[in-house]
Protein backbone atom coordinates (compact mmCIF):
# COMPACT_ATOMS: atom_id res chain seq x y z
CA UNK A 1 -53.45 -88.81 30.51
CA UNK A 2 -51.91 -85.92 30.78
CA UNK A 3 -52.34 -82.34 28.64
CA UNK A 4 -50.32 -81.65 26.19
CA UNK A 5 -49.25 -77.64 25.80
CA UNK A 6 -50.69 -77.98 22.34
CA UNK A 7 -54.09 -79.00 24.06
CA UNK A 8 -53.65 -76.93 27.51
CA UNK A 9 -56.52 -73.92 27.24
CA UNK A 10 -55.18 -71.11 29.26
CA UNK A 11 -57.20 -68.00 30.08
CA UNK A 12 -56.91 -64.56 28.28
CA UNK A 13 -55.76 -62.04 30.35
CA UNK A 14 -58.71 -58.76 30.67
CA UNK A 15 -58.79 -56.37 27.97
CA UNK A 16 -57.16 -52.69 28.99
CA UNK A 17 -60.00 -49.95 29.66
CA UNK A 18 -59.23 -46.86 27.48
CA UNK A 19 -58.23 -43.58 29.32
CA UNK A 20 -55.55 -41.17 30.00
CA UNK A 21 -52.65 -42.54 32.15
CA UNK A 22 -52.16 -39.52 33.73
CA UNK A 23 -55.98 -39.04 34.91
CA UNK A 24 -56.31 -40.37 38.43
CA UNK A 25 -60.20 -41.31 37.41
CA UNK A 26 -59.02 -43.49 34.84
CA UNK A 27 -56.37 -44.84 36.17
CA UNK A 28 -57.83 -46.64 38.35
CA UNK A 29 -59.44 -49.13 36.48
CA UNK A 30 -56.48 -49.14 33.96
CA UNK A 31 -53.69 -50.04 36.38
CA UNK A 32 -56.50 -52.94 38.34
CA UNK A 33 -56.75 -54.35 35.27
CA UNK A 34 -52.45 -54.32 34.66
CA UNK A 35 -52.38 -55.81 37.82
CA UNK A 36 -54.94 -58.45 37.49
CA UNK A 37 -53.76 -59.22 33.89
CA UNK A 38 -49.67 -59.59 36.02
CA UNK A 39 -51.76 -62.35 38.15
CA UNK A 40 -53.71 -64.48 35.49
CA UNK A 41 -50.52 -64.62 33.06
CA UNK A 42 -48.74 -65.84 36.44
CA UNK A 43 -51.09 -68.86 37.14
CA UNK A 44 -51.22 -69.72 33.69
CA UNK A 45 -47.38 -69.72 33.26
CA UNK A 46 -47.50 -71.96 36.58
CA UNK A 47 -50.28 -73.77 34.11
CA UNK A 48 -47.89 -74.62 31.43
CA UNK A 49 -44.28 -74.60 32.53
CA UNK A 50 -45.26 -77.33 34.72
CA UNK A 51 -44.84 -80.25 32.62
CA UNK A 52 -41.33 -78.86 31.75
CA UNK A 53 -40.05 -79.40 35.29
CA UNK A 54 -38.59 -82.36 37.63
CA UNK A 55 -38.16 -83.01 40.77
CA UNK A 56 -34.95 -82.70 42.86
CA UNK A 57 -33.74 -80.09 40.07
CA UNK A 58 -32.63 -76.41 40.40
CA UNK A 59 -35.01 -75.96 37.74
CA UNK A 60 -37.68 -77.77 39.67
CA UNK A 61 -37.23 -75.99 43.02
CA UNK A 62 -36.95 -72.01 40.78
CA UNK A 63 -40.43 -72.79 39.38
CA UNK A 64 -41.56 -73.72 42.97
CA UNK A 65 -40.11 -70.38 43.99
CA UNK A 66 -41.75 -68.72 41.49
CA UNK A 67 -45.24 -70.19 41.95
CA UNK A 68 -45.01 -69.29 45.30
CA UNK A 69 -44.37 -65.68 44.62
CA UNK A 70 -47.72 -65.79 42.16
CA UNK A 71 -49.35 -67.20 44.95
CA UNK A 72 -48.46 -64.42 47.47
CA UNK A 73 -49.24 -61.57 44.80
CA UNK A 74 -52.89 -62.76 44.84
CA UNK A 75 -52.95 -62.63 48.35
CA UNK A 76 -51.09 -59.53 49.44
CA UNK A 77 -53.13 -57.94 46.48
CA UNK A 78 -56.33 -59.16 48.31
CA UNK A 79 -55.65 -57.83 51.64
CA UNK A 80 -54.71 -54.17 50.12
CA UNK A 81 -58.47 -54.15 48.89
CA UNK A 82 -59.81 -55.37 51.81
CA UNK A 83 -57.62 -53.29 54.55
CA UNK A 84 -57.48 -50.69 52.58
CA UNK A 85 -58.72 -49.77 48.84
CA UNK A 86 -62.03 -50.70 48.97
CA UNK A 87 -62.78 -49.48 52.89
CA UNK A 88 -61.30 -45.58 51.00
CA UNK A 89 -64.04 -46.20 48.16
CA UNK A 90 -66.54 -47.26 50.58
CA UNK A 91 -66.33 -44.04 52.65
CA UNK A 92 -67.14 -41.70 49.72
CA UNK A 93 -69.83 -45.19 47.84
CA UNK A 94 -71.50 -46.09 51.01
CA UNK A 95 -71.30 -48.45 52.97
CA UNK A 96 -71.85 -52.19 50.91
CA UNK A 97 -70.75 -50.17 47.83
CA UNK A 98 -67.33 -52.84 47.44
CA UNK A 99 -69.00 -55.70 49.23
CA UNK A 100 -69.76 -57.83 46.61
CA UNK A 101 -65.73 -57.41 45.36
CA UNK A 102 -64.95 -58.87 48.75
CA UNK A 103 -67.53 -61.82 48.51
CA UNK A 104 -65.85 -62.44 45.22
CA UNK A 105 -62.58 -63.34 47.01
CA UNK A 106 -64.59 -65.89 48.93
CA UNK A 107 -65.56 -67.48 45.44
CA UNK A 108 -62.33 -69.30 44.90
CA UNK A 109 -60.82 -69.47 48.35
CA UNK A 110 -60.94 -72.75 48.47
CA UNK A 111 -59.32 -73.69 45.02
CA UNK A 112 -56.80 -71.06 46.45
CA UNK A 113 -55.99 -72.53 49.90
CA UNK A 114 -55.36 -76.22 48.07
CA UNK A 115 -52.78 -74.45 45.68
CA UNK A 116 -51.32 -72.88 48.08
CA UNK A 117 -50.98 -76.00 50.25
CA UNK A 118 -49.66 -77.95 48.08
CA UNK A 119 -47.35 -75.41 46.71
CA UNK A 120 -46.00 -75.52 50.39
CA UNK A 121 -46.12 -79.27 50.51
CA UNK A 122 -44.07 -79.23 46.94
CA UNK A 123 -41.46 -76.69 48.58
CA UNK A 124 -40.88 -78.76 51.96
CA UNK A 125 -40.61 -82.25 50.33
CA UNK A 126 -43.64 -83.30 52.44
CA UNK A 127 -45.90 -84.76 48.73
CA UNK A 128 -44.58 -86.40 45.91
CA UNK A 129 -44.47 -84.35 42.77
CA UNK A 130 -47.51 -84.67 40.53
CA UNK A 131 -47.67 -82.81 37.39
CA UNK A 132 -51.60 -83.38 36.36
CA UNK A 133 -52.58 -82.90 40.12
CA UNK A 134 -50.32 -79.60 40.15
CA UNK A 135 -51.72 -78.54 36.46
CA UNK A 136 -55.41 -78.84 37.92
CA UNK A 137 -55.37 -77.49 40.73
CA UNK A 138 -53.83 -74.50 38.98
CA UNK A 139 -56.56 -74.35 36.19
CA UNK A 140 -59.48 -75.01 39.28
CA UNK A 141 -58.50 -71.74 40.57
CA UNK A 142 -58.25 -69.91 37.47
CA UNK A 143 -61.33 -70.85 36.41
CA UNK A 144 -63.34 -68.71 39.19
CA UNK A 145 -60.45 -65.81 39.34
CA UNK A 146 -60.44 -65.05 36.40
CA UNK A 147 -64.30 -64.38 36.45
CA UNK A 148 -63.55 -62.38 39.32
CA UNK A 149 -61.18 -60.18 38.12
CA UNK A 150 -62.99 -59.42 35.67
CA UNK A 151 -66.36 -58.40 37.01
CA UNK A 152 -64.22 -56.16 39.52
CA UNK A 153 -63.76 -53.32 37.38
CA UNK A 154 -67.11 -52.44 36.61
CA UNK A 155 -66.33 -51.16 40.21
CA UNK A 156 -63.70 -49.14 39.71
CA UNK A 157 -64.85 -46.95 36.47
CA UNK A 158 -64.47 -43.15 36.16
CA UNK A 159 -67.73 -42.56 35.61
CA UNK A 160 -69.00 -43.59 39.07
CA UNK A 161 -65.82 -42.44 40.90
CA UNK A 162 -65.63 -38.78 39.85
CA UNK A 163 -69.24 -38.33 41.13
CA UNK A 164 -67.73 -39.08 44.51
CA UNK A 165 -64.61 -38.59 44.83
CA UNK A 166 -61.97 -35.42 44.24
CA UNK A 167 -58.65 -35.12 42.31
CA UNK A 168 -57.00 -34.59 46.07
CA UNK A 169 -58.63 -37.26 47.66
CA UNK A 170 -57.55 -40.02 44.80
CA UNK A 171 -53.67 -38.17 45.68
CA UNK A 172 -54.30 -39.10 49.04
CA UNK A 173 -54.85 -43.02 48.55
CA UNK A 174 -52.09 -42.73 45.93
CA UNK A 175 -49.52 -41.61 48.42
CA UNK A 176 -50.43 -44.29 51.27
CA UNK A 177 -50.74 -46.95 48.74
CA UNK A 178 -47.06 -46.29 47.51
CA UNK A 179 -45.78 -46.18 51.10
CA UNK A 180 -47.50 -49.59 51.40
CA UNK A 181 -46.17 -51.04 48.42
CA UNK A 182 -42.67 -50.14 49.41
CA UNK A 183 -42.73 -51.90 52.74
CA UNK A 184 -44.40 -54.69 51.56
CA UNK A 185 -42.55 -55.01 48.39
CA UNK A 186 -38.94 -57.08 47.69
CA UNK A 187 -36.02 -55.62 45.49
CA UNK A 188 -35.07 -58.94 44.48
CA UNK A 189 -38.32 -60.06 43.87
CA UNK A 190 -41.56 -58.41 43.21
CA UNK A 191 -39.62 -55.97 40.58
CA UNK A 192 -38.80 -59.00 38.70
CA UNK A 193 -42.11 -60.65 39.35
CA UNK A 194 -44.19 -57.88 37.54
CA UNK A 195 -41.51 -57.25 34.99
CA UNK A 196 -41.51 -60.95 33.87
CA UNK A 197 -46.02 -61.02 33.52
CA UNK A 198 -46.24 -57.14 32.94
CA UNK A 199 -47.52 -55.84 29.99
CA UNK A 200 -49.73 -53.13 29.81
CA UNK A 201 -49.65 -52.38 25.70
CA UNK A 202 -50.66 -56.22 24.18
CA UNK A 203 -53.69 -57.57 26.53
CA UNK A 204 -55.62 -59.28 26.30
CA UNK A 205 -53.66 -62.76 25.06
C-alpha cells in the first residue's frame, strides 16, 4: 500500500548556526548548512511530488529532470569537498582532520548509486515506473544523509577554524571556489535549482 502525503514523514532540514554573514569564520558553517538544507528539501520534494506524477507525461519526464538535477547537486557538492574544501582545511587541521567527513560519504553510497540508477533507468525508458519503489529508494537515502549532513558541521565551526586559519587564507579558497562554481554551474539550471529549495531565513522545516 502505498503512502499517503498525509502519512509520508519527510526529514527537517538542519537548523542555521548563528553568526555574522559577512565573517568568513562563520560563514562557513552557515552557508554548509544553506547548502545542505538546498539538498535535503530536494530529495524530500522528489519524496512527495512523486505520487503526483505519470508516466509518458511532460509532467512526468520535468520531475525526472528535476530529480536528476538533485541527484547531481549531491554529487558535484561531494567532489568539491573531496578535491578541494576539505584537502584546504586539512593543510592548516592536519592531516585526517576531514577524514571522517569523507567516510561519511561512503555511508550512503550505496542507497545513492540505486537512486541514481534508477533515476537513469526512469529517464531512458529502460524500467517501468514505480511510485512506492521510487518513494523508497528516495527515503533509504535520506535516511543516512541526512545524519550526515548534519554531523558535518561540527567540522566546519569558527571556533576551531580561526585557530588555524587567517582572514586571507579563507579569501583565498573563496576566490577558487567561485571560479569553480562558475564553470561547473548552468544558467538555466542550477540558478533555478537553489532558488526553488533555498531558504536561508525559515530552517529548519
Amino acid at each position: 500500500m502505498a503512502t499517503s502525503e498525509s502519512q509520508l514523514e519527510l526529514f527537517h532540514c538542519l537548523p542555521i548556526p548563528t553568526g555574522d554573514l559577512n565573517d568568513l569564520y562563520d560563514f562557513q558553517a552557515i552557508r554548509m548548512v544553506v547548502v545542505h538544507n538546498i539538498m535535503l528539501r530536494g530529495f524530500n520534494s522528489m519524496a512527495y511530488y512523486c505520487s503526483e506524477v505519470e508516466p509518458n507525461t511532460t509532467k512526468f519526464d520535468a520531475f525526472l529532470d528535476y530529480s536528476s538535477q538533485i541527484i547531481e547537486l549531491l554529487h558535484d557538492h561531494h567532489s568539491m569537498e573531496e578535491e578541494m574544501y576539505f584537502p584546504f582545511l586539512e593543510r592548516n587541521l592536519g592531516a585526517g582532520a576531514m577524514s571522517e567527513n569523507v567516510s561519511g560519504h561512503d555511508t550512503f553510497k550505496p542507497q545513492l548509486e540505486h537512486l541514481d540508477d534508477l533515476v537513469k533507468q526512469l529517464r531512458a525508458h529502460q524500467t517501468a515506473w514505480n511510485m512506492v519503489e521510487f518513494r523508497k529508494a528516495t527515503l533509504d537515502l535520506l535516511s543516512p544523509l541526512r545524519k550526515h549532513l548534519g554531523e558535518e558541521i561540527d567540522t566546519l565551526r569558527a571556533w576551531k577554524l580561526k585557530d588555524h586559519f587567517t582572514i586571507a587564507e579563507l579569501q583565498g579558497f573563496e576566490s577558487a571556489l567561485e571560479e569553480r562554481i562558475k564553470s561547473n554551474s548552468s544558467l538555466t539550471k542550477s540558478l533555478q535549482l537553489l532558488y526553488v529549495n533555498g531558504d536561508a531565513v525559515h530552517a529548519a522545516w
